[in-house]
Protein backbone atom coordinates (compact mmCIF):
# COMPACT_ATOMS: atom_id res chain seq x y z
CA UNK A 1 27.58 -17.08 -3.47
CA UNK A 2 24.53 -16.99 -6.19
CA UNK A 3 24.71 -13.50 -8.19
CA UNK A 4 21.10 -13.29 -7.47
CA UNK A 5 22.17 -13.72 -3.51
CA UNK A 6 24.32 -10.80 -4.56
CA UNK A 7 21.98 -8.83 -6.21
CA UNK A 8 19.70 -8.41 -3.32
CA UNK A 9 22.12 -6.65 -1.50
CA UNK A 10 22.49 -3.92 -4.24
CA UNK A 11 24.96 -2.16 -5.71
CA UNK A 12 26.11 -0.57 -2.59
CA UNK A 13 27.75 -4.09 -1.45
CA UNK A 14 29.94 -4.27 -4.65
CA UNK A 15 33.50 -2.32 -3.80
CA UNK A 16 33.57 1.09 -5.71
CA UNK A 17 36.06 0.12 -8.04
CA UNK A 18 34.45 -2.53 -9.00
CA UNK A 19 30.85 -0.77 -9.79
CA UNK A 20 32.69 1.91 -11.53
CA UNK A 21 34.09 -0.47 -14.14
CA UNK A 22 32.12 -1.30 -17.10
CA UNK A 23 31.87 -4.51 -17.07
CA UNK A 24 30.80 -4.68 -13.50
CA UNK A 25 27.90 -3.01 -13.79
CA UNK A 26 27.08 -4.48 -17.28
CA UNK A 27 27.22 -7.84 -15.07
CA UNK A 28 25.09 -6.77 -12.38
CA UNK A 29 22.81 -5.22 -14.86
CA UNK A 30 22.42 -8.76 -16.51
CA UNK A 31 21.54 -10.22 -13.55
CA UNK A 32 19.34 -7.86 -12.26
CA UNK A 33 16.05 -9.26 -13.96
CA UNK A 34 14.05 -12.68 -13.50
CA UNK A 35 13.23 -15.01 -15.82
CA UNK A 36 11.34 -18.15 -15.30
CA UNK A 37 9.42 -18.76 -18.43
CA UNK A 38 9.58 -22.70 -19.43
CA UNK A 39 11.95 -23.24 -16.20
CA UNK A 40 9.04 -23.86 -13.47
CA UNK A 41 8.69 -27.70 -13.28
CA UNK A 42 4.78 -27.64 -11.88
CA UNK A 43 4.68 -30.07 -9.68
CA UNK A 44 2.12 -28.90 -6.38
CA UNK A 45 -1.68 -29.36 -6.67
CA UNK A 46 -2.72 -25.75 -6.36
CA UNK A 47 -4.14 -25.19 -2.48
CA UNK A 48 -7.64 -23.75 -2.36
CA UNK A 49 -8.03 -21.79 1.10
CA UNK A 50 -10.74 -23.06 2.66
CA UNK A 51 -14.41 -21.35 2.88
CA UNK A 52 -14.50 -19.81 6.64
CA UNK A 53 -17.22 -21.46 8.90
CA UNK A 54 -19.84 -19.37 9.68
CA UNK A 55 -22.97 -19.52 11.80
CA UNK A 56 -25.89 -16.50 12.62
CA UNK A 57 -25.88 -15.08 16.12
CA UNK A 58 -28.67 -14.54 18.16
CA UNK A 59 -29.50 -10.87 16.50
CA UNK A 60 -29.05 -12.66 13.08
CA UNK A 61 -25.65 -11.64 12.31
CA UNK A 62 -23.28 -13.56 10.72
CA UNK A 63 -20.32 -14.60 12.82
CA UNK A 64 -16.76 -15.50 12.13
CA UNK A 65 -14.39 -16.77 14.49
CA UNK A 66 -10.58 -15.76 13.57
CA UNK A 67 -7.70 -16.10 15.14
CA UNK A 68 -4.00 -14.94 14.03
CA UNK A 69 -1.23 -17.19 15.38
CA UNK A 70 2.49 -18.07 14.28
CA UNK A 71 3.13 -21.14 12.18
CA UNK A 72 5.25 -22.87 9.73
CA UNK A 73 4.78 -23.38 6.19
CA UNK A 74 6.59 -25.59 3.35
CA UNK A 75 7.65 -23.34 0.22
CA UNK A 76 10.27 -26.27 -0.67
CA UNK A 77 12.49 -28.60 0.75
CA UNK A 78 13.93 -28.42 3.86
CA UNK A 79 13.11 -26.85 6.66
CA UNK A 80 9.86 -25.34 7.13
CA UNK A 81 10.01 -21.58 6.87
CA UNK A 82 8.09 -19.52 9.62
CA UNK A 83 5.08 -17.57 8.87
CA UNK A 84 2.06 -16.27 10.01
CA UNK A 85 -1.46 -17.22 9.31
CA UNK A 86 -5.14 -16.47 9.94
CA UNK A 87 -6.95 -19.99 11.76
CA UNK A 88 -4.08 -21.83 10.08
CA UNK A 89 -0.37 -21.66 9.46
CA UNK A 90 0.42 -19.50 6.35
CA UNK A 91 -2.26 -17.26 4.65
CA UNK A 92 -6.42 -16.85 5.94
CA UNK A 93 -9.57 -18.30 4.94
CA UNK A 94 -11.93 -17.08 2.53
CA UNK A 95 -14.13 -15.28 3.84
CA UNK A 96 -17.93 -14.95 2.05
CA UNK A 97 -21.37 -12.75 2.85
CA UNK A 98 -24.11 -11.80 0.89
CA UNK A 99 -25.14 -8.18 0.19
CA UNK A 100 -27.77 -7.43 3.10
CA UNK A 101 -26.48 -9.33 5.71
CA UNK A 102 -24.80 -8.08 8.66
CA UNK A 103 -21.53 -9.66 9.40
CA UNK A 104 -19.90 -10.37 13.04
CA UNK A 105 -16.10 -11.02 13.01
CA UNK A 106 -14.02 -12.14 16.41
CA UNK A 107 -10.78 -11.75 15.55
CA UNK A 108 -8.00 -13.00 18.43
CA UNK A 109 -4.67 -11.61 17.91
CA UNK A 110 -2.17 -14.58 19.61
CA UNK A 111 0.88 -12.91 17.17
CA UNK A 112 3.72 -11.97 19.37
CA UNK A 113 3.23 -8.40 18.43
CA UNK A 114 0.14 -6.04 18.01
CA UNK A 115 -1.52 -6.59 14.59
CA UNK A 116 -5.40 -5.29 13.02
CA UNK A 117 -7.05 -6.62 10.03
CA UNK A 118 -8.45 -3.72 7.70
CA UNK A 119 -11.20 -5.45 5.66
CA UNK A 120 -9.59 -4.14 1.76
CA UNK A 121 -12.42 -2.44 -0.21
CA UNK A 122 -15.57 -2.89 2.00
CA UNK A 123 -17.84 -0.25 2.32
CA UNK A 124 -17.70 0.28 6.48
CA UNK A 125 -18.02 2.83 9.45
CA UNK A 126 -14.74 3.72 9.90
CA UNK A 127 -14.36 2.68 13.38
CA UNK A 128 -14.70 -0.82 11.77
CA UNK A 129 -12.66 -0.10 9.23
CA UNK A 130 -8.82 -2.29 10.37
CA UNK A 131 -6.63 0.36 9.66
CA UNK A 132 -3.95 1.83 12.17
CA UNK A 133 -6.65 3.33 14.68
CA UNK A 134 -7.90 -0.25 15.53
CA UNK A 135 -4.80 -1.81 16.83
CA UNK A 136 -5.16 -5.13 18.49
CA UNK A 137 -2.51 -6.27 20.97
CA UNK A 138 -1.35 -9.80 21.74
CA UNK A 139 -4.02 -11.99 23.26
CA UNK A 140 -7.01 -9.49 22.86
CA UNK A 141 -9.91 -9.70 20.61
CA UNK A 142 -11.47 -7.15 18.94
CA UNK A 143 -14.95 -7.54 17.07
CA UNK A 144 -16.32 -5.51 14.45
CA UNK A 145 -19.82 -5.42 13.05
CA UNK A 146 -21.02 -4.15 10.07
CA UNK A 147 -23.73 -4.19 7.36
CA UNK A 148 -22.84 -5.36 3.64
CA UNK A 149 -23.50 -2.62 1.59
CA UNK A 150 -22.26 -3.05 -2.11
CA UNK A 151 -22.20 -5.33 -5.03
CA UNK A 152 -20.84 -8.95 -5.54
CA UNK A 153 -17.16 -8.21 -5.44
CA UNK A 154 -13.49 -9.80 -4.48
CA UNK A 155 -12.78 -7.84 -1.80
CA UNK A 156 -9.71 -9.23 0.59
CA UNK A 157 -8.08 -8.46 4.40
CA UNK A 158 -4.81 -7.93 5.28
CA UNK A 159 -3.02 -6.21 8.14
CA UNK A 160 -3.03 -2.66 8.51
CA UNK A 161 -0.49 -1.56 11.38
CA UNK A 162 1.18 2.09 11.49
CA UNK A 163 4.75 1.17 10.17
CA UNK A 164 4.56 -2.59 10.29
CA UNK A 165 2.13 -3.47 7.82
CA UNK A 166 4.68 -4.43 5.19
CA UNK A 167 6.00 -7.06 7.30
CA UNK A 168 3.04 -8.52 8.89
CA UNK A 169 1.51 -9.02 5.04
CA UNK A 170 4.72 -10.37 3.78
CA UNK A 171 4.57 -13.40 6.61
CA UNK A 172 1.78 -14.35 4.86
CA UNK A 173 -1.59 -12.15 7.03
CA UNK A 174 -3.48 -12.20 3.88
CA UNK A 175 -7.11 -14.24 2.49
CA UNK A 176 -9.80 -13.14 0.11
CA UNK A 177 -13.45 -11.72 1.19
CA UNK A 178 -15.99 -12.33 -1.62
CA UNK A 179 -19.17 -10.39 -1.58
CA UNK A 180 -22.85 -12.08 -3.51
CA UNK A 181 -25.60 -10.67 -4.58
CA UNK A 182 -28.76 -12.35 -6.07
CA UNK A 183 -28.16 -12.20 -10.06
CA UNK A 184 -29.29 -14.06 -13.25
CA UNK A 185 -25.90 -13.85 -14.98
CA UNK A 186 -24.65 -17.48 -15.75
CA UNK A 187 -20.85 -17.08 -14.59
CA UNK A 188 -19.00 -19.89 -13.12
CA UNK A 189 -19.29 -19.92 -9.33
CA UNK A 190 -18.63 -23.11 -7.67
CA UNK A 191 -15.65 -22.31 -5.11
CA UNK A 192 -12.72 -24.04 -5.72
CA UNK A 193 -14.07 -26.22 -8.67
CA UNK A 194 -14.94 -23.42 -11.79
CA UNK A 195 -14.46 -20.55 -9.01
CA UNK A 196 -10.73 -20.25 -7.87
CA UNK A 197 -8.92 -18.01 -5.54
CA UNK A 198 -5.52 -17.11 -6.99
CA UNK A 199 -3.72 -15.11 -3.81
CA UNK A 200 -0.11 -14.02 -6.02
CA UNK A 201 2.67 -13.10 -3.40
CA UNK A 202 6.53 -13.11 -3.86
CA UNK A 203 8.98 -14.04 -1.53
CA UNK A 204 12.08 -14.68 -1.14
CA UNK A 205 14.13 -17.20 1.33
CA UNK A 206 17.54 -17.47 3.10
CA UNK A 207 19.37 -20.86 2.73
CA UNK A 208 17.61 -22.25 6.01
CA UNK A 209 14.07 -21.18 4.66
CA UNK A 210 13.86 -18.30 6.57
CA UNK A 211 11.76 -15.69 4.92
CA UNK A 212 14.38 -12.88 3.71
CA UNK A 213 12.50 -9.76 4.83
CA UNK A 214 15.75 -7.62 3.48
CA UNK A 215 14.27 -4.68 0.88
CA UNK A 216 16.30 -4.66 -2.13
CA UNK A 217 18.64 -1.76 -1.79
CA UNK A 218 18.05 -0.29 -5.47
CA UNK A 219 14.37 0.58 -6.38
CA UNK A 220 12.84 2.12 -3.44
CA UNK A 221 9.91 -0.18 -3.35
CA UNK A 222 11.04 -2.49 -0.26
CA UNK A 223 11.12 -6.75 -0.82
CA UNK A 224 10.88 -7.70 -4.35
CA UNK A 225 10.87 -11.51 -4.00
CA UNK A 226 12.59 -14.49 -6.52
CA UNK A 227 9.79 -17.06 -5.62
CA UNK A 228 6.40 -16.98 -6.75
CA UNK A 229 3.58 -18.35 -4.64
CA UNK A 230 -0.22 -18.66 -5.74
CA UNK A 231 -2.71 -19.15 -2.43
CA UNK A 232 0.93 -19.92 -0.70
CA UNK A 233 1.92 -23.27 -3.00
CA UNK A 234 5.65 -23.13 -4.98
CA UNK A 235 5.14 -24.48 -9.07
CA UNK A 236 1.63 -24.94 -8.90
CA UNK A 237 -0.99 -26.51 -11.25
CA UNK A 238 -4.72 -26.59 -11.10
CA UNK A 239 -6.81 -29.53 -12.41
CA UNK A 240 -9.57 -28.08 -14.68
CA UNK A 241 -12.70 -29.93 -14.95
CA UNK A 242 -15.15 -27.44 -16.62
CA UNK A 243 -15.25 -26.00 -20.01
CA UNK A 244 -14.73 -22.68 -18.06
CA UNK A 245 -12.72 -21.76 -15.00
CA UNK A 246 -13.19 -18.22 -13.47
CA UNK A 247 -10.11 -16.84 -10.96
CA UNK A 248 -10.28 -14.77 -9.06
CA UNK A 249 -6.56 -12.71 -9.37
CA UNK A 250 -5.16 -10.85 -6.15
CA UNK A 251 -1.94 -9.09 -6.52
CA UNK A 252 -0.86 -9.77 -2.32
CA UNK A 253 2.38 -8.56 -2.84
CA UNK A 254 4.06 -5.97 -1.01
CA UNK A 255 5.50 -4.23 -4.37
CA UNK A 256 5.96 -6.46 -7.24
CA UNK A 257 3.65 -5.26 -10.17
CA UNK A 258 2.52 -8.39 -12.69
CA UNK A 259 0.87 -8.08 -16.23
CA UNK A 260 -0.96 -11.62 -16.27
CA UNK A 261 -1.46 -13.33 -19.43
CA UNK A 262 -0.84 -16.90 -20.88
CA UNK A 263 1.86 -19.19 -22.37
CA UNK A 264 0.28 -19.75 -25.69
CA UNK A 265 -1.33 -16.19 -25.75
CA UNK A 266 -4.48 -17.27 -25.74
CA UNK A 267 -7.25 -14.54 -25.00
CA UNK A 268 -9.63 -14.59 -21.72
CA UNK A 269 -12.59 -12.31 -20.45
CA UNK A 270 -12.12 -10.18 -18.03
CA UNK A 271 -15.50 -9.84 -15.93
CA UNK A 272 -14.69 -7.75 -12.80
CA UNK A 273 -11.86 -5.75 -10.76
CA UNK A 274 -11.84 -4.52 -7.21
CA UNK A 275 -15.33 -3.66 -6.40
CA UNK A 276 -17.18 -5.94 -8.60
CA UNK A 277 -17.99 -6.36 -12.71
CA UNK A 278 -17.45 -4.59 -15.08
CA UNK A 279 -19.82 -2.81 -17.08
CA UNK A 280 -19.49 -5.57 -19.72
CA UNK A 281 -17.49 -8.10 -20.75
CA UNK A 282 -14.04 -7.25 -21.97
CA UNK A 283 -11.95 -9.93 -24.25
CA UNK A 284 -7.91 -9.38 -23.73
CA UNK A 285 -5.06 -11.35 -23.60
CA UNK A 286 -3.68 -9.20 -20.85
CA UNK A 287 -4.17 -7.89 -17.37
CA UNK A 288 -2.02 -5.77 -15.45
CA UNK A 289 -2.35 -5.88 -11.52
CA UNK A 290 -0.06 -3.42 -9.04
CA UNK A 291 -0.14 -4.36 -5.26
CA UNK A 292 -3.88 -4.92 -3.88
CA UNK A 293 -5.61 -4.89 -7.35
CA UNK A 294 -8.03 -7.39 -7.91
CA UNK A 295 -9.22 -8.65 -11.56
CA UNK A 296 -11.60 -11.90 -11.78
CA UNK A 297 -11.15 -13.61 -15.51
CA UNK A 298 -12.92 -16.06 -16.99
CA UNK A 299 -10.77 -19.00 -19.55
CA UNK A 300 -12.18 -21.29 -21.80
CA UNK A 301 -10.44 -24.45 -21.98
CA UNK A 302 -10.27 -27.46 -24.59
CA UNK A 303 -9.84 -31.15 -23.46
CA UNK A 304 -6.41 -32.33 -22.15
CA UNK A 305 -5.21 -28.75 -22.86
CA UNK A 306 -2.78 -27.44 -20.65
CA UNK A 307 -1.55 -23.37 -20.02
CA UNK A 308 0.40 -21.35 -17.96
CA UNK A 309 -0.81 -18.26 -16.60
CA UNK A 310 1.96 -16.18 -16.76
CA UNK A 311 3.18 -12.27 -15.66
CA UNK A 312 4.88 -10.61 -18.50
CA UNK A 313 6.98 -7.27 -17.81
CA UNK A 314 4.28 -4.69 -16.72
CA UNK A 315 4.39 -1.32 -18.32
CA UNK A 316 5.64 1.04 -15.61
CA UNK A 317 6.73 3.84 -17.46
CA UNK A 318 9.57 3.93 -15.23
CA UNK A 319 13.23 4.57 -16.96
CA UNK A 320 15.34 1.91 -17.76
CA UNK A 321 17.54 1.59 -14.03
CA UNK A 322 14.55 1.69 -12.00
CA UNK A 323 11.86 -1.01 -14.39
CA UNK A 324 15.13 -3.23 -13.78
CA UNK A 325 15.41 -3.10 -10.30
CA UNK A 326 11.72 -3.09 -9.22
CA UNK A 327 11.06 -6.20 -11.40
CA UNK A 328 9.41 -4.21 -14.23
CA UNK A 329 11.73 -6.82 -16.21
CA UNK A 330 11.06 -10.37 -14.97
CA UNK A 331 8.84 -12.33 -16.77
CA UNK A 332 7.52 -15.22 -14.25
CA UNK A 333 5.26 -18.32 -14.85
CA UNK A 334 2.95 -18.31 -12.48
CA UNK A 335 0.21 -21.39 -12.57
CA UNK A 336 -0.48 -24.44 -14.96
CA UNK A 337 -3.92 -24.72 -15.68
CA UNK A 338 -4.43 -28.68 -16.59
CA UNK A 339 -7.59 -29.50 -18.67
CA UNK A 340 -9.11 -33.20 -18.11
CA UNK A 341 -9.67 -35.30 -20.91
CA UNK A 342 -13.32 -34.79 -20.17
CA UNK A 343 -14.79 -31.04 -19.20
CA UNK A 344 -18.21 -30.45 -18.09
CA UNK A 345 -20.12 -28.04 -20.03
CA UNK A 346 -20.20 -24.32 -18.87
CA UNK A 347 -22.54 -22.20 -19.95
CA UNK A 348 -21.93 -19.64 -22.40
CA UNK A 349 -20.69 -16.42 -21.07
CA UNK A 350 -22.99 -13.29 -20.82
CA UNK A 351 -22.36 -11.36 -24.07
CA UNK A 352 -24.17 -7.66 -22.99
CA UNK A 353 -24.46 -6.30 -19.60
CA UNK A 354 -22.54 -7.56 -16.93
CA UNK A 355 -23.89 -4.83 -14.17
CA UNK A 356 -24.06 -0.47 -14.14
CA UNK A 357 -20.96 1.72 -15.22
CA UNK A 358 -19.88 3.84 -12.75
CA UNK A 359 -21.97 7.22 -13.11
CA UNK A 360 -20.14 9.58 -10.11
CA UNK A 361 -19.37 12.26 -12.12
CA UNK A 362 -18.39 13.47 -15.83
CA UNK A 363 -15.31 12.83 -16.79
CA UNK A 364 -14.43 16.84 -17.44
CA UNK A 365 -15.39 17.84 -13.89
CA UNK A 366 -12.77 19.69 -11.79
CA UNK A 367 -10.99 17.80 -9.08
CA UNK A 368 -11.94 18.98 -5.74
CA UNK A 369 -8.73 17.87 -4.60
CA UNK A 370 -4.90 17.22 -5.81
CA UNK A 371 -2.40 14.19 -4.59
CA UNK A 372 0.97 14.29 -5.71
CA UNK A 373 3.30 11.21 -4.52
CA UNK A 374 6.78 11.19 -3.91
CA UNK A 375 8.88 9.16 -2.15
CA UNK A 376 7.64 8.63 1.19
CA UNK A 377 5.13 11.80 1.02
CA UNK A 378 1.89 13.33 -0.68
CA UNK A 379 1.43 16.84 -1.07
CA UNK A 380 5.15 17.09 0.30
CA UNK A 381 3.73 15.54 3.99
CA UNK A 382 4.37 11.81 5.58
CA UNK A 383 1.85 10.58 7.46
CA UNK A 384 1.03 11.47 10.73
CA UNK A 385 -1.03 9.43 13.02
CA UNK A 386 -2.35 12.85 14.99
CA UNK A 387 -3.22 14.35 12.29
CA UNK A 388 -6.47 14.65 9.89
CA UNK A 389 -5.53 15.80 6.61
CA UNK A 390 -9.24 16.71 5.84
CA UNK A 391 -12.67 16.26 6.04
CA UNK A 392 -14.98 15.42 3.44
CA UNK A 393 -19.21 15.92 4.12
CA UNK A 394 -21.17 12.43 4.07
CA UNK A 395 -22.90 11.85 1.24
CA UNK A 396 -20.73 14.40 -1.01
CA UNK A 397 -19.28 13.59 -3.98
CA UNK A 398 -15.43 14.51 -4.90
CA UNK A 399 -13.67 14.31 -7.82
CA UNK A 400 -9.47 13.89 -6.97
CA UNK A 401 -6.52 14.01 -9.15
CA UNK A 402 -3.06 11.88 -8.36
CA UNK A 403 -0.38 12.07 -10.05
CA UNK A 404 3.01 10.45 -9.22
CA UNK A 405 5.96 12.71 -9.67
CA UNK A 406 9.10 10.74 -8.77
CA UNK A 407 9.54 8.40 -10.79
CA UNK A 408 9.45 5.44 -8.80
CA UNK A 409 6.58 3.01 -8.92
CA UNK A 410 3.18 4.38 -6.69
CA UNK A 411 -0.79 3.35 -6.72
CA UNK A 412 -3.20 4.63 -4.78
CA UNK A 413 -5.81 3.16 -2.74
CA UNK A 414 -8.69 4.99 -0.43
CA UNK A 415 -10.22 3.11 2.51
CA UNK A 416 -14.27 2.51 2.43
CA UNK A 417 -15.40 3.55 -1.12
CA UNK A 418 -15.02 2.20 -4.73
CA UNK A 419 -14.11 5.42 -6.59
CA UNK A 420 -14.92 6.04 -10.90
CA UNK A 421 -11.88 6.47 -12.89
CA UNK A 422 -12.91 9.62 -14.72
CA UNK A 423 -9.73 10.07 -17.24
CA UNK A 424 -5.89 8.92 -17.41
CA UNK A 425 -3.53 11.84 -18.20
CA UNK A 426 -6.72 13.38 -19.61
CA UNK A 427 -8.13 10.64 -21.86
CA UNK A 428 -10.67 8.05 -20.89
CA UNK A 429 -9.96 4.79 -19.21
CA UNK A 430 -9.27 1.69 -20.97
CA UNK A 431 -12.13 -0.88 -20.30
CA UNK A 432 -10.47 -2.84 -17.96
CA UNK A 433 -10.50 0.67 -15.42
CA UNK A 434 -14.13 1.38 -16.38
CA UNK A 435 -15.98 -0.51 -13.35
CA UNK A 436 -15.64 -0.10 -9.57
CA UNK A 437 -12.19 0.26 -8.13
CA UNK A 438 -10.37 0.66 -5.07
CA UNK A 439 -6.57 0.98 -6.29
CA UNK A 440 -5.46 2.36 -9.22
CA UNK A 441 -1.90 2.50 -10.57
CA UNK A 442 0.01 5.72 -11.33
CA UNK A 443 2.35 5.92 -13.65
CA UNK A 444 5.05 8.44 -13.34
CA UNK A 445 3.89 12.26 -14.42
CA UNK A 446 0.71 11.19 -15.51
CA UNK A 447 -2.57 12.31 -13.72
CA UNK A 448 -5.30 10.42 -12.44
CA UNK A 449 -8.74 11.12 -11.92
CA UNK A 450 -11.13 9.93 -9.82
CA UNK A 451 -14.68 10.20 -8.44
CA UNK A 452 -16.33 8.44 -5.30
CA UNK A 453 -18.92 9.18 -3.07
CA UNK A 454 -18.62 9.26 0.67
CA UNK A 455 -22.22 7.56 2.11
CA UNK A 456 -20.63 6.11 5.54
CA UNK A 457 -21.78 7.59 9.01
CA UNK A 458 -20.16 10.72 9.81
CA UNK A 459 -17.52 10.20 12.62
CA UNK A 460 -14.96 12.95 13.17
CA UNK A 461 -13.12 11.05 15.62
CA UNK A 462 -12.05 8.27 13.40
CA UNK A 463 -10.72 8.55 10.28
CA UNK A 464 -10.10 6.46 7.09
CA UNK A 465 -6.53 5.82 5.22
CA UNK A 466 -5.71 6.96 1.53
CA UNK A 467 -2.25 5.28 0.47
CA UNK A 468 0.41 4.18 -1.75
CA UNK A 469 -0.52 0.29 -1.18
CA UNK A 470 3.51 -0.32 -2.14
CA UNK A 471 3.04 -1.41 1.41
CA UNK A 472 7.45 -0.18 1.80
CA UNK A 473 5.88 3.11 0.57
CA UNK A 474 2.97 3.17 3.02
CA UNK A 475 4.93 2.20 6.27
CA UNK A 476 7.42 5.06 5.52
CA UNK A 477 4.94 7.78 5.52
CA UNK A 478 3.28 7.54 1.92
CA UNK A 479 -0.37 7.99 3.61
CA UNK A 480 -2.83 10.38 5.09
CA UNK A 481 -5.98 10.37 6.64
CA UNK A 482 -9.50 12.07 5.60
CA UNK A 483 -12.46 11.94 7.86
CA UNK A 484 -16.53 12.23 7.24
CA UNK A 485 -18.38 14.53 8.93
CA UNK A 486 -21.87 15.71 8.52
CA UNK A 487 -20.85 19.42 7.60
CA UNK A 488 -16.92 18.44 5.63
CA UNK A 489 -15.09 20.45 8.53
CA UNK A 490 -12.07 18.99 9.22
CA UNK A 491 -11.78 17.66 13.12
CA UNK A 492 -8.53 19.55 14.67
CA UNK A 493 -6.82 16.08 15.57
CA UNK A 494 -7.10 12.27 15.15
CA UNK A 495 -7.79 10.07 18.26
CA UNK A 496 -4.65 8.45 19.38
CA UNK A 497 -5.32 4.61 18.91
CA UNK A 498 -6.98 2.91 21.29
CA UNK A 499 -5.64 -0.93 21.51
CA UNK A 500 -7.83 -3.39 21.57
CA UNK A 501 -7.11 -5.19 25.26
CA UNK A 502 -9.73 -7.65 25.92
């Protein structure tokens, strides 16, 4: 058997004498990282998930028609492996709206088991929202409505089922959801020819193909995978035929942090993260991306030129033992970028203002609120469906600190809003955490602070989710709920979930 066969099953597989000698754990400590740099033999046209049809209802919404079946998918030879997809095998289509309109979605659940799909980063009512309290069984349909109400972003949708969200991700329940606005910036924005999805998952198979959905046993952090997929192809590449390329990055893993940059360490510009661009543009040679962050780059590329993008160890912060076994190591290649001998000419990027900074709050104001993560809890509580941690009064404004106290790896994401990152253990974000986001990464022992503004209809009945999105960490009880009420006092119960039959 493969070492790295053996690693998955941790330490606690090896016989104790063994692990206690030292040269048994020096060689499962050498094995324990991943290193694919200048071994990936890219060799798969990159797949470009397809644009969702659309049409406009009789009230003038926009409609989408999905449906969530099983399937099978080919990561490499042999066997197909099975997975699940969204009006298709493996992954879901791209869905796309402009600010203003009001969107209509029928989604069919024909999974064997009950599913939702929580629409990552919109703006919503939370009744619409796809989280836990929207469960859909087998064969029924549920349809929420909604009215875009915030700026051009990469937003995405996932499943969001109490306990089983992990799993239903990892099968591959995942596609992008990109918002427009009208705008006069010149940025690349053909789809799929100088405007590319790049859905980043890792996985890992048995010897038949099967998808391994064993966690690794050391790290705490659930399924760290061996094989890298981008929009669900193996050793990718992606013919480039414009002077720029924008992509659009989504970290869709279930745990594994990357640190994007490139082969040759060539510099890009970052334009936007989660909930849209960034103040201005910000030139870097790397971006860092935990589970559910978003970050949309834009590379300049020479005739015949060819790349890797590339994830480099992230910084974690984490001690030695735990960076090793949570993949804080592994550097991975990623995606060839492949420059034709001829480009057509892109315009030259935007050098000033790429849209409003964040202006919630000053960065020295209180927090209304404190989060600190651990394990499987916050505030020393796991999450319980029947209960409502809090209320907070629509149209307030709060200002929360997180902080991660364990040790292990932990973000945090809040359903419906884009929230300011005020400070980082005190000192003001770096530029690539200046514009809109939904998740931000906590590093161990350091605080986080952030501001957002609760404008949604008041429902005390239904609340929204605040997370770990380490989705391991989230199905095991890292997770509470807040709901918006028109006064901030907090409801005495949640609603037990209603399933979605019909």
């Amino acid at each position: 058997m493969k070492r790295r066969t053996l690693l998955k099953a941790g330490l606690a597989a090896v016989p104790a004498t063994a692990a206690a000698t030292a040269g048994g754990v020096a060689w499962w400590w050498a094995g324990a990282d991943l290193n694919t740099a200048g071994k990936i033999r890219f060799e798969n046209r990159l797949f470009i998930p397809p644009l969702a049809p659309s049409r406009k209802d009789p009230e003038g919404r926009r409609l989408f028609d999905l449906r969530a079946t099983a399937g099978r998918h080919r990561f490499r030879p042999g066997p197909p492996t099975p997975t699940w997809g969204v009006n298709g095998p493996h992954l879901a289509p791209t869905l796309r709206a402009a600010r203003g309109e009001t969107v209509l979605i029928r989604f069919r659940n024909d999974l064997p088991e009950t599913t939702t799909l929580h629409w990552h980063g919109m703006h919503l009512p939370a009744e619409m929202d796809g989280g836990p309290h929207q469960p859909v069984k087998p064969g029924a349909t549920w349809s929420p409505t909604w009215t875009i109400d915030q700026p051009a972003a990469t937003l995405w949708y996932h499943p969001h089922p109490h306990g089983r969200t992990a799993v239903h991700v990892y099968r591959g329940l995942a596609g992008l959801f990109i918002l427009d606005e009208p705008t006069d910036l010149e940025l690349p924005s053909r789809y799929g020819v100088d405007d590319i999805p790049v859905i980043v998952r890792d996985i890992s198979l048995k010897p038949d193909n099967r998808l391994d959905l064993k966690p690794r046993s050391q790290g705490s952090v659930g399924i760290v995978g061996d094989l890298v997929t981008v929009n669900g192809t193996t050793a990718p590449y992606l013919p480039v035929t414009t002077q720029r390329i924008r992509l659009r990055l989504l970290n869709a893993s279930n745990s594994r942090i990357y640190r994007f940059g490139f082969r040759s360490g060539r510099e890009f510009t970052l334009i936007g993260t989660d909930g849209g661009l960034l103040p201005a543009p910000h030139d870097t040679d790397r971006v860092q991306l935990s589970p559910a962050e978003r970050a949309e780059i834009v590379v300049a590329m020479e005739p015949g030129e060819r790349d890797v993008l590339r994830s480099f160890p992230p910084r974690t912060g984490l001690n030695p033992w735990d960076r090793r076994w949570t993949g804080a190591d592994d550097t991975l290649d990623v995606l060839e970028l492949r420059a034709a001998p001829r480009l057509t000419p892109s315009p030259p990027l935007p050098t000033g203002r790429l849209a409003d900074p964040p202006r919630l709050a000053d960065p020295a104001t209180p927090p209304v609120r404190r989060f600190r993560l651990a394990k499987y809890t916050i505030n020393d509580k796991a999450m319980d469906m029947d209960r409502i941690d809090f209320a907070v009064a629509q149209g307030s404004t709060e200002v929360w600190e997180v902080i991660s106290v364990d040790g292990t790896p932990h973000n945090f994401h809040v359903h419906d809003v884009q929230f300011q990152v005020l400070s980082i253990d005190g000192k003001a974000p770096p530029p690539e955490l200046r514009g809109w986001k939904d998740t931000v990464h906590t590093l161990p022992d350091t605080p986080v602070r952030i501001a957002m503004q609760f404008r949604g209809p008041p429902n005390p009945a239904m609340p929204y989710m605040y997370h770990c999105h380490i989705l391991n960490h989230e199905d095991r009880g890292l997770m509470g709920q807040f709901a918006v009420t028109a006064d901030g006092r907090t409801p005495q119960a949640a609603p037990a979930p209603t399933p979605h039959e019909h």
